[in-house]
C-alpha atoms as a PDB file:
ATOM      1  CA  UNK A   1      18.791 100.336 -56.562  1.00  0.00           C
ATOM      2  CA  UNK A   2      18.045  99.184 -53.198  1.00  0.00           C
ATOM      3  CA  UNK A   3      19.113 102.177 -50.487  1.00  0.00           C
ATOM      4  CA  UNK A   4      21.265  99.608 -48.221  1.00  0.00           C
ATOM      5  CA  UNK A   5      24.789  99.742 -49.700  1.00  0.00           C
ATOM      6  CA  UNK A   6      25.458  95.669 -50.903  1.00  0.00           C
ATOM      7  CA  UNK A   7      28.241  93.962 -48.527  1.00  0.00           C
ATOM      8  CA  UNK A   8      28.987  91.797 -51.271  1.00  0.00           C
ATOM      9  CA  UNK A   9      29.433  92.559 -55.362  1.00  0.00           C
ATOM     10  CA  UNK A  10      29.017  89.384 -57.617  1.00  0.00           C
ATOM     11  CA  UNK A  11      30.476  90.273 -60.981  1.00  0.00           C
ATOM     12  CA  UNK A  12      29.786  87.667 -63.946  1.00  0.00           C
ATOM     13  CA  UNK A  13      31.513  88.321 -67.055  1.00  0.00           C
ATOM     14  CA  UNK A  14      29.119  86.475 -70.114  1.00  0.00           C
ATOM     15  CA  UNK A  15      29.051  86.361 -73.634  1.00  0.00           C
ATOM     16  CA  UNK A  16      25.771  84.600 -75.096  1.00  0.00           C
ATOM     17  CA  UNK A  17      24.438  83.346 -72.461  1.00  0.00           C
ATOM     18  CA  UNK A  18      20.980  84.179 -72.942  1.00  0.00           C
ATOM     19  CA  UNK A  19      19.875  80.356 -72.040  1.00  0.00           C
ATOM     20  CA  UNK A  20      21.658  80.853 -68.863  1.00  0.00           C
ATOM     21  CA  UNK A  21      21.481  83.594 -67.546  1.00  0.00           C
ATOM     22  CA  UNK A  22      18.198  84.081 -65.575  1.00  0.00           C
ATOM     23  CA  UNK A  23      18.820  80.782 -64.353  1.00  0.00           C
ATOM     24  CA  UNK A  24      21.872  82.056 -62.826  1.00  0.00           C
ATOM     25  CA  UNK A  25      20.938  85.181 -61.535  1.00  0.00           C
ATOM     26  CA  UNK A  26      17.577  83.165 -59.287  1.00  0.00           C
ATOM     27  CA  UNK A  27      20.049  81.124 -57.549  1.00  0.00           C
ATOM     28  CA  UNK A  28      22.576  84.176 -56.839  1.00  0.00           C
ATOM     29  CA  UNK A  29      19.253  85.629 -55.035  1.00  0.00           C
ATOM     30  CA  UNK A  30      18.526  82.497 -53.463  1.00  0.00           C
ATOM     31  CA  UNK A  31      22.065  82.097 -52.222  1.00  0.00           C
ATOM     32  CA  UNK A  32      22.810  85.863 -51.165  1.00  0.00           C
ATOM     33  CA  UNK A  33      19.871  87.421 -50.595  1.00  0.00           C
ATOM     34  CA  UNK A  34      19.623  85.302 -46.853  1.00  0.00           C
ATOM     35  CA  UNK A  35      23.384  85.893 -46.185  1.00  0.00           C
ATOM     36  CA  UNK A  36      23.880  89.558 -47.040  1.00  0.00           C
ATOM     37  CA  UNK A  37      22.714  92.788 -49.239  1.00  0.00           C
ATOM     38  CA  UNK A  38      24.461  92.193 -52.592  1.00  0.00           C
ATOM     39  CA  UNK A  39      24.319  93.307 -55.926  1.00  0.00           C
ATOM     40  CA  UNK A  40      25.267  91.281 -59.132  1.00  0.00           C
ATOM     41  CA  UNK A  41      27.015  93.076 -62.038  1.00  0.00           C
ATOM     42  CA  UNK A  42      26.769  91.056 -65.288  1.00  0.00           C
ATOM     43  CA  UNK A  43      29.074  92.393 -67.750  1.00  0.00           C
ATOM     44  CA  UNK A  44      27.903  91.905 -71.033  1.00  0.00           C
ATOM     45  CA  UNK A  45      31.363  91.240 -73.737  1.00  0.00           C
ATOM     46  CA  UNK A  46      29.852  92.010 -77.036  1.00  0.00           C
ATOM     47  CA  UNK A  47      26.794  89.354 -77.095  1.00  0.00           C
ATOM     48  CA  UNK A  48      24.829  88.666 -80.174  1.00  0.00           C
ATOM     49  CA  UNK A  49      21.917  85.729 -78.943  1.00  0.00           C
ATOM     50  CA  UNK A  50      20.047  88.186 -77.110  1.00  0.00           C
ATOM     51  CA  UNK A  51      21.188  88.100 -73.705  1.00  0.00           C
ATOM     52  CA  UNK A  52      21.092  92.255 -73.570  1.00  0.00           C
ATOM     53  CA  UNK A  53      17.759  92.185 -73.853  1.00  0.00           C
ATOM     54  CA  UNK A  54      16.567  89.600 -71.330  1.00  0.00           C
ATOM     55  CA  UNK A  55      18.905  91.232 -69.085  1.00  0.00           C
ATOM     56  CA  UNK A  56      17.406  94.889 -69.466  1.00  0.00           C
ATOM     57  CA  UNK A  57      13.834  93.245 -69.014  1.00  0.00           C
ATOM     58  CA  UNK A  58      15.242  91.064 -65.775  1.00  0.00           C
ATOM     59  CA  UNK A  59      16.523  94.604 -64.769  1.00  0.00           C
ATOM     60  CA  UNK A  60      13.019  95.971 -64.005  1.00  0.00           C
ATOM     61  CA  UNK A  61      12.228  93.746 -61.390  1.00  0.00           C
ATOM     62  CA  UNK A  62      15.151  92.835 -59.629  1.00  0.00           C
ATOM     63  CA  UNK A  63      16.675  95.915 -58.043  1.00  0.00           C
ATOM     64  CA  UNK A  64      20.436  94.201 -57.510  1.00  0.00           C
ATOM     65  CA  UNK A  65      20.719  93.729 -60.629  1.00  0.00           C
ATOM     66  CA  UNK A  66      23.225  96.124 -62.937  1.00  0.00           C
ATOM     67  CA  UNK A  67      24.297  95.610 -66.203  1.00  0.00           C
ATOM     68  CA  UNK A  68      27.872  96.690 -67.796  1.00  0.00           C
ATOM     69  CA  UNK A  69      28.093  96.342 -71.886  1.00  0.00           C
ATOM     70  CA  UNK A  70      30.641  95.787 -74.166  1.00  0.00           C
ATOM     71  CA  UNK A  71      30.167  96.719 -77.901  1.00  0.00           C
ATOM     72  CA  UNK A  72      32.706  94.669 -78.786  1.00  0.00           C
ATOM     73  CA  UNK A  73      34.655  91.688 -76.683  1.00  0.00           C
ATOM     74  CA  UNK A  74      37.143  92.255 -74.326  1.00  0.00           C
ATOM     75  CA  UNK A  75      37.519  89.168 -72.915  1.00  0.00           C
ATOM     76  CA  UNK A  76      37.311  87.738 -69.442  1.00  0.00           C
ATOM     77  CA  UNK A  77      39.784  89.387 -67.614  1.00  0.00           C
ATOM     78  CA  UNK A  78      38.464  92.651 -69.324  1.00  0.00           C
ATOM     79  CA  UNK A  79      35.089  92.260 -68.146  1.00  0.00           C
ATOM     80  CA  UNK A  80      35.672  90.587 -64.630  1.00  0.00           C
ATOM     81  CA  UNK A  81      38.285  93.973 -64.392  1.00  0.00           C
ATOM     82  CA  UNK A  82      35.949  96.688 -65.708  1.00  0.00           C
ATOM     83  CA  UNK A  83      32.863  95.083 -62.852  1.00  0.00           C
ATOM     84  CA  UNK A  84      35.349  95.395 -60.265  1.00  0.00           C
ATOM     85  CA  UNK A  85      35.973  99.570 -61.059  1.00  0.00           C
ATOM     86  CA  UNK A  86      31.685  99.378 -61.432  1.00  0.00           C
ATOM     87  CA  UNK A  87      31.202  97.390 -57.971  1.00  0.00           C
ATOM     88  CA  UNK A  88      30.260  98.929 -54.881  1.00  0.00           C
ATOM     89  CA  UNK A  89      31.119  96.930 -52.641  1.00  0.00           C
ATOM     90  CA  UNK A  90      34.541  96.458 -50.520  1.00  0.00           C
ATOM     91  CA  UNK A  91      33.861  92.378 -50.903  1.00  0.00           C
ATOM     92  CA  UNK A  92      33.907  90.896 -54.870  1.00  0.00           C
ATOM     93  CA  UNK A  93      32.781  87.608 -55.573  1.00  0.00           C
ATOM     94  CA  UNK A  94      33.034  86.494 -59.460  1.00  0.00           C
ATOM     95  CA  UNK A  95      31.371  83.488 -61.742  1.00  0.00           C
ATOM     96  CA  UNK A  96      31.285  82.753 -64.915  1.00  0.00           C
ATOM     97  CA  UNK A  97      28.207  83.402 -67.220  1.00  0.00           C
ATOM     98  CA  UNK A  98      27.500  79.847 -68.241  1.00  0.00           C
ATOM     99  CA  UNK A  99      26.139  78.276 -65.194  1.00  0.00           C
ATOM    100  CA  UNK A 100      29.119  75.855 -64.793  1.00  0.00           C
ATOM    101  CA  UNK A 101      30.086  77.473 -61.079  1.00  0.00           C
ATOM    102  CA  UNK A 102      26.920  76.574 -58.407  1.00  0.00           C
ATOM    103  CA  UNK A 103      26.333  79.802 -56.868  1.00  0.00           C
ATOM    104  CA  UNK A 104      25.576  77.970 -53.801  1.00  0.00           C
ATOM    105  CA  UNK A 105      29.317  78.290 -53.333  1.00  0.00           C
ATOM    106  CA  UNK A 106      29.274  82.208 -52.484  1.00  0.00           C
ATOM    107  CA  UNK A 107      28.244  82.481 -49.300  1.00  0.00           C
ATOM    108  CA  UNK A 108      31.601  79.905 -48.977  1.00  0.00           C
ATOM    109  CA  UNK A 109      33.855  81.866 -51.069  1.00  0.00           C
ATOM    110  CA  UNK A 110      32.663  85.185 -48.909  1.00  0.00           C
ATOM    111  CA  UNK A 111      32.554  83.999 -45.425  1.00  0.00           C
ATOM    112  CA  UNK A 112      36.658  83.973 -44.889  1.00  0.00           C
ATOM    113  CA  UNK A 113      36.996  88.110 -46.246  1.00  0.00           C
ATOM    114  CA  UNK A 114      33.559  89.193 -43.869  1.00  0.00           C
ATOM    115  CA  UNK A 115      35.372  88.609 -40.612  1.00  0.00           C
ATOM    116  CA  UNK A 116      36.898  92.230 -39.483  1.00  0.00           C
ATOM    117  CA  UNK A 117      40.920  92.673 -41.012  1.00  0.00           C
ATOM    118  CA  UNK A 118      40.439  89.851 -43.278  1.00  0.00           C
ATOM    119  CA  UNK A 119      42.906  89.879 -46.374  1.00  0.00           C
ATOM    120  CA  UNK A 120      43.740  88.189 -49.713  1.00  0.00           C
ATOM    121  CA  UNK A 121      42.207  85.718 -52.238  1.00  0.00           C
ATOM    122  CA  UNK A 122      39.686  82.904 -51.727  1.00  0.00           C
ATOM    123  CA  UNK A 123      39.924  80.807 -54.646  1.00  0.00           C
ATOM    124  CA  UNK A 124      37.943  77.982 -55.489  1.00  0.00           C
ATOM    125  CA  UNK A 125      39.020  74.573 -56.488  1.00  0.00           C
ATOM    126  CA  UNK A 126      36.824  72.745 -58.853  1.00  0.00           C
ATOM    127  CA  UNK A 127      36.070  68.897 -57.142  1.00  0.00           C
ATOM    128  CA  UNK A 128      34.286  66.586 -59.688  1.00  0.00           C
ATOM    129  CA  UNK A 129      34.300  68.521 -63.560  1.00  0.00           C
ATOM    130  CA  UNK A 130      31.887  68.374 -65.724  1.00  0.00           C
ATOM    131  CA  UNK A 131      33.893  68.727 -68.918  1.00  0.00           C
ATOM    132  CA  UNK A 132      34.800  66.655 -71.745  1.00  0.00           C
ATOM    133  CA  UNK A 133      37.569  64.441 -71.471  1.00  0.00           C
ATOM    134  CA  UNK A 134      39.732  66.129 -73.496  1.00  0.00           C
ATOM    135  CA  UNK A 135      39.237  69.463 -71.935  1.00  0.00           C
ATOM    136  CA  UNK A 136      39.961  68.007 -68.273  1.00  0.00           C
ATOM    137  CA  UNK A 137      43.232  66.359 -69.792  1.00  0.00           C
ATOM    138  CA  UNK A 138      44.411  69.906 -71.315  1.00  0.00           C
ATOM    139  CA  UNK A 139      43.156  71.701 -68.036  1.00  0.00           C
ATOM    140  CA  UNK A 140      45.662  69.322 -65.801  1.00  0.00           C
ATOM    141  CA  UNK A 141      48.469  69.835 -68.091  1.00  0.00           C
ATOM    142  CA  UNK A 142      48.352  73.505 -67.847  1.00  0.00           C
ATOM    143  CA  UNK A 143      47.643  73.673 -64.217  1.00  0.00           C
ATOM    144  CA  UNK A 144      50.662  71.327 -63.587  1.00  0.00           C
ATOM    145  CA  UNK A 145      53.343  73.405 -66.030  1.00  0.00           C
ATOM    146  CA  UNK A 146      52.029  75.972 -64.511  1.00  0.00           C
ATOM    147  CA  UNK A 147      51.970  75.644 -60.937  1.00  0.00           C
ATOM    148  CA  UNK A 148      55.544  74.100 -61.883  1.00  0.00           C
ATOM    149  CA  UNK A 149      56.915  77.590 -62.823  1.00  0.00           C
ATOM    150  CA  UNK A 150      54.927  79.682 -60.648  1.00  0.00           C
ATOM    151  CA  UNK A 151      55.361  77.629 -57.494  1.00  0.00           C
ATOM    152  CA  UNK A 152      51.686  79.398 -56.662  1.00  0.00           C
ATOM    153  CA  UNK A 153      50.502  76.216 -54.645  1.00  0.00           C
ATOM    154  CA  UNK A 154      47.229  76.310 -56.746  1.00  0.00           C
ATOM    155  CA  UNK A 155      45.774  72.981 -58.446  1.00  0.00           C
ATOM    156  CA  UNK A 156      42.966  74.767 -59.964  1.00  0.00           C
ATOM    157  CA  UNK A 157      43.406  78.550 -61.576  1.00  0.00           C
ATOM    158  CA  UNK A 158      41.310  78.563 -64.146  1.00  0.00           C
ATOM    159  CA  UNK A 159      37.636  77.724 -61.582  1.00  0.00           C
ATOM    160  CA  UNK A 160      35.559  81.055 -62.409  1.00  0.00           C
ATOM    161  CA  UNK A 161      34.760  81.276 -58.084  1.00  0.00           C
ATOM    162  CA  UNK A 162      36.542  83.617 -56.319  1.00  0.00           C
ATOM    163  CA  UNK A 163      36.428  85.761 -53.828  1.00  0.00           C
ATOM    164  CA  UNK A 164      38.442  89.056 -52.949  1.00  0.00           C
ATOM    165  CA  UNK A 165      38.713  92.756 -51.517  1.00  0.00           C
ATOM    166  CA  UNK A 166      37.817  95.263 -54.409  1.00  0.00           C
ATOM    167  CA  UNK A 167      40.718  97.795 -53.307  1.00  0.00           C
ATOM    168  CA  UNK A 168      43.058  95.134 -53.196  1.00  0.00           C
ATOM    169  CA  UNK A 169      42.365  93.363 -56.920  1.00  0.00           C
ATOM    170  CA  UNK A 170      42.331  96.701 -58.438  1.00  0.00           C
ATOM    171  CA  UNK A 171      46.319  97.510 -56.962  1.00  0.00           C
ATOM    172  CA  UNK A 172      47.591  94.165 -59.132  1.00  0.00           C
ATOM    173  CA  UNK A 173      48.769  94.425 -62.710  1.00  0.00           C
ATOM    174  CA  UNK A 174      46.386  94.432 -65.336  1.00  0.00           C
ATOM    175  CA  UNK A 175      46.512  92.428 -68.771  1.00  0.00           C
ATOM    176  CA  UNK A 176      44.628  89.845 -70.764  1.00  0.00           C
ATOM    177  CA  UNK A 177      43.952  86.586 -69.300  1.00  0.00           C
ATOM    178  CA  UNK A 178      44.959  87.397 -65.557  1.00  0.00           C
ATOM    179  CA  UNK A 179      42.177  85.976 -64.216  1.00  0.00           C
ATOM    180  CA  UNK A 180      43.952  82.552 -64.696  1.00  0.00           C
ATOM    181  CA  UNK A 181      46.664  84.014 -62.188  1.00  0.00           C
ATOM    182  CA  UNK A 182      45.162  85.816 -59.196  1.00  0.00           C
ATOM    183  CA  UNK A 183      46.406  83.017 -56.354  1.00  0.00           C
ATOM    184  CA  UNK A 184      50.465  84.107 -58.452  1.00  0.00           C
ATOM    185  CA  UNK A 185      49.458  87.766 -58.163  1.00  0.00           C
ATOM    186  CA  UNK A 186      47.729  87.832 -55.073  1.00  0.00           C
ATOM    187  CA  UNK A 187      50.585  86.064 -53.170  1.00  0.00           C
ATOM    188  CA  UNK A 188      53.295  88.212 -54.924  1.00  0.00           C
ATOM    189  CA  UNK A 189      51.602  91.187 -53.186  1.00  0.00           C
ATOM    190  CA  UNK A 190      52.067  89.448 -50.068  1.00  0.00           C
ATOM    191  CA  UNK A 191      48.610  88.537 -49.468  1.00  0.00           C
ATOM    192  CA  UNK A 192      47.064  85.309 -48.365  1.00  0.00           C
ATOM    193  CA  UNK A 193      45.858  83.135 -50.591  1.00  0.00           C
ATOM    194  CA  UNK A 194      42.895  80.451 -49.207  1.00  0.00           C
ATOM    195  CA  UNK A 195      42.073  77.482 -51.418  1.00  0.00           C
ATOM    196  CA  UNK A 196      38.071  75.919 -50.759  1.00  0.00           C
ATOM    197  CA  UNK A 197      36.923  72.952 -52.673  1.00  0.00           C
ATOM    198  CA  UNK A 198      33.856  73.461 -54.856  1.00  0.00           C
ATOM    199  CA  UNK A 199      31.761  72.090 -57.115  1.00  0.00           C
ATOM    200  CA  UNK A 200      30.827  71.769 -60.494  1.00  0.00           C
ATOM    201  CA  UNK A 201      28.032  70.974 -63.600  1.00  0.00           C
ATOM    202  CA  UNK A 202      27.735  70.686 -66.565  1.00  0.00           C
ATOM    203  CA  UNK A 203      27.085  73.702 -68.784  1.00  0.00           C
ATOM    204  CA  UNK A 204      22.962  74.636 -69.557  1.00  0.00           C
ATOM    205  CA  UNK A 205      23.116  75.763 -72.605  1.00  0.00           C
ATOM    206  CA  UNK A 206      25.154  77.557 -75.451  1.00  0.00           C
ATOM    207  CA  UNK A 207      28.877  76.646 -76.413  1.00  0.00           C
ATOM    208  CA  UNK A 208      32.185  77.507 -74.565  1.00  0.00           C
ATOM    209  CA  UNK A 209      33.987  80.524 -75.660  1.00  0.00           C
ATOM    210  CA  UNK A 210      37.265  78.675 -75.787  1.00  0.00           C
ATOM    211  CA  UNK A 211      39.617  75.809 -77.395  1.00  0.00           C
ATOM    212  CA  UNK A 212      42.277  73.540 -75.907  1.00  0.00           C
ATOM    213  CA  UNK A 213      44.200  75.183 -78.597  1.00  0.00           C
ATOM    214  CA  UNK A 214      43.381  78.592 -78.070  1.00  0.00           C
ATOM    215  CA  UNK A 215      44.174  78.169 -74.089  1.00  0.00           C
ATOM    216  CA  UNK A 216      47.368  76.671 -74.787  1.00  0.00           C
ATOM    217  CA  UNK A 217      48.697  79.344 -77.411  1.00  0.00           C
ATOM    218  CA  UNK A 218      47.997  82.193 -75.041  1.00  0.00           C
ATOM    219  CA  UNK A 219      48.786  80.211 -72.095  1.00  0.00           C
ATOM    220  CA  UNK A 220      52.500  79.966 -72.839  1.00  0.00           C
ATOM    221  CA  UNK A 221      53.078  83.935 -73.343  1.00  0.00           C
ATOM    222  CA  UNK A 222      51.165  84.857 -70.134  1.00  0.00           C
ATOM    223  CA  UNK A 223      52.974  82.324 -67.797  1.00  0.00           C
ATOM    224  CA  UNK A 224      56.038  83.889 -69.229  1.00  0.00           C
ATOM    225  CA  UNK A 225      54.617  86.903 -67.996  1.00  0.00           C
ATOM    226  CA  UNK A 226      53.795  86.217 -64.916  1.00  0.00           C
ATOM    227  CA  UNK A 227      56.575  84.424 -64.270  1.00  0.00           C
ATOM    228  CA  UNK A 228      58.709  87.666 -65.559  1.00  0.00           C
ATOM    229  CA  UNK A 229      56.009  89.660 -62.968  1.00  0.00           C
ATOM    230  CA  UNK A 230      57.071  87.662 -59.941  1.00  0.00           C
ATOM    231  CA  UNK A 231      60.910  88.022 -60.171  1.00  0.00           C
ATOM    232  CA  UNK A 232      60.708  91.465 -60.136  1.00  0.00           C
ATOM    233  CA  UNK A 233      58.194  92.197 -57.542  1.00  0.00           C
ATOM    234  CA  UNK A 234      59.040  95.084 -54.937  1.00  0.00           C
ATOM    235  CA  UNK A 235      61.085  93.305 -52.118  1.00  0.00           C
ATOM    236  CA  UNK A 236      60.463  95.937 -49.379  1.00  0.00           C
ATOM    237  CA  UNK A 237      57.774  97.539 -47.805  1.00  0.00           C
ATOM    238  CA  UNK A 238      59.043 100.330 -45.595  1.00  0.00           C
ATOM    239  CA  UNK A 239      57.250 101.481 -42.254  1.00  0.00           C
ATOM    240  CA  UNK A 240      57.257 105.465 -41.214  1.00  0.00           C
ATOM    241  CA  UNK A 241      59.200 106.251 -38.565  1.00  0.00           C
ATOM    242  CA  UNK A 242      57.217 108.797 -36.010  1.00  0.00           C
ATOM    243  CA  UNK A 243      58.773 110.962 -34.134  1.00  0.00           C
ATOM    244  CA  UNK A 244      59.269 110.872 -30.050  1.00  0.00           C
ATOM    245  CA  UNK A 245      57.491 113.198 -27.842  1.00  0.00           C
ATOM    246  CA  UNK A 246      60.607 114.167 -26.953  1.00  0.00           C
ATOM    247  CA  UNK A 247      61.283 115.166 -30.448  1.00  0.00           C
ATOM    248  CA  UNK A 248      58.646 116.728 -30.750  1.00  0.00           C
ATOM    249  CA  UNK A 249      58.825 118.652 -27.596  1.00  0.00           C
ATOM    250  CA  UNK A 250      62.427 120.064 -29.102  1.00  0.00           C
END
């Protein structure tokens, strides 16, 4: 590891990626590296195709580079959780593993939390998908029910860019699948959430983890969840009183 402590800790949660992934982590250099000192964590969740090795090899000669593995999968939310606790840096920037979210977007996503006091979530919106038909059609639905029920002002949960404080993401609730609803949690803290358009490709290689089906099934119980979550979030926030000089002159 480099001695200058990174500004900015990109976590990537992948599972068989191993066509991907060096891709990836050349244009996180090329897009950081200019901008700030950084580090990336990948967090391996239980890959089979080889990916842990490339990654330990990849290791050797890029310094910024740590690696987090699961033995068996944990999920996303898992993985982009257990990164955070690893990352050492106050500014977290996350991306998912299969090359779908241009990492040209970070310095973007990080610019609004490096100005002095900044707060909250910066959560990208994906602007021109590169998905199948069918999977853009499921995507809307969801995002409409649940923006619907949430009332989180968010078109676009599920894009794998975002950008946050470390100490603040690790005060929120954990549990599966709350990756889809950081702008919910973040504002039901009281912080700011910032929306920025961003783009999107086509996947390299390898399949997607995921099916319309499977979404939607575990989709319904965790925007009951949430939605459970937000009603009974803590209302106040008391300030300490301090005491006069005259008080404390008695």
């Amino acid at each position: 590891m480099p001695d200058v402590s990174p500004q900015v800790s990109v976590v990537i949660p992948a599972k068989n990626e191993a066509e991907n992934i060096l891709p990836l982590l050349d244009e996180i250099h090329a897009a950081c590296a200019p901008v700030c000192a950084y580090e990336v964590i990948v967090v391996d969740d239980g890959s089979d195709d080889g990916m842990g090795a490339i990654l330990e090899k990849r290791m050797s000669i890029q310094p910024q580079l740590r690696v987090l593995r699961n033995d068996v999968s944990g999920g996303q939310s898992a993985a982009v959780h257990s990164g955070t606790l690893a990352a050492r840096a106050p500014i977290i920037c996350t991306l998912d593993g299969d090359g779908q979210n241009p990492p040209c977007e970070l310095p973007k996503l990080m610019a609004p939390l490096q100005v002095e006091g900044a707060r909250g979530l910066v959560a990208g919106q994906r602007v021109g998908r590169q998905d199948t038909l069918s999977k853009r059609y499921a995507s809307k639905f969801a995002n409409a029910v649940r923006a619907k029920v949430l009332q989180d002002g968010t078109r676009d949960t599920g894009c794998g860019l975002k950008a946050f404080r470390r100490d603040e993401f690790l005060t929120l609730p954990y549990f599966d699948h709350m990756h889809r609803y950081l702008p919910a949690l973040f504002a039901r803290e009281g912080l700011a959430v910032t929306l920025v358009d961003v783009s999107h490709r086509s996947r390299g290689g390898g399949a997607s983890k995921y099916t319309n089906w499977q979404r939607g099934l575990v989709g319904i119980v965790d925007l009951a969840g949430v939605a459970w979550l937000l009603r009974r979030r803590k209302k106040q926030c008391p300030t300490e009183v301090i005491r006069s000089r005259q008080t404390q002159e008695v």
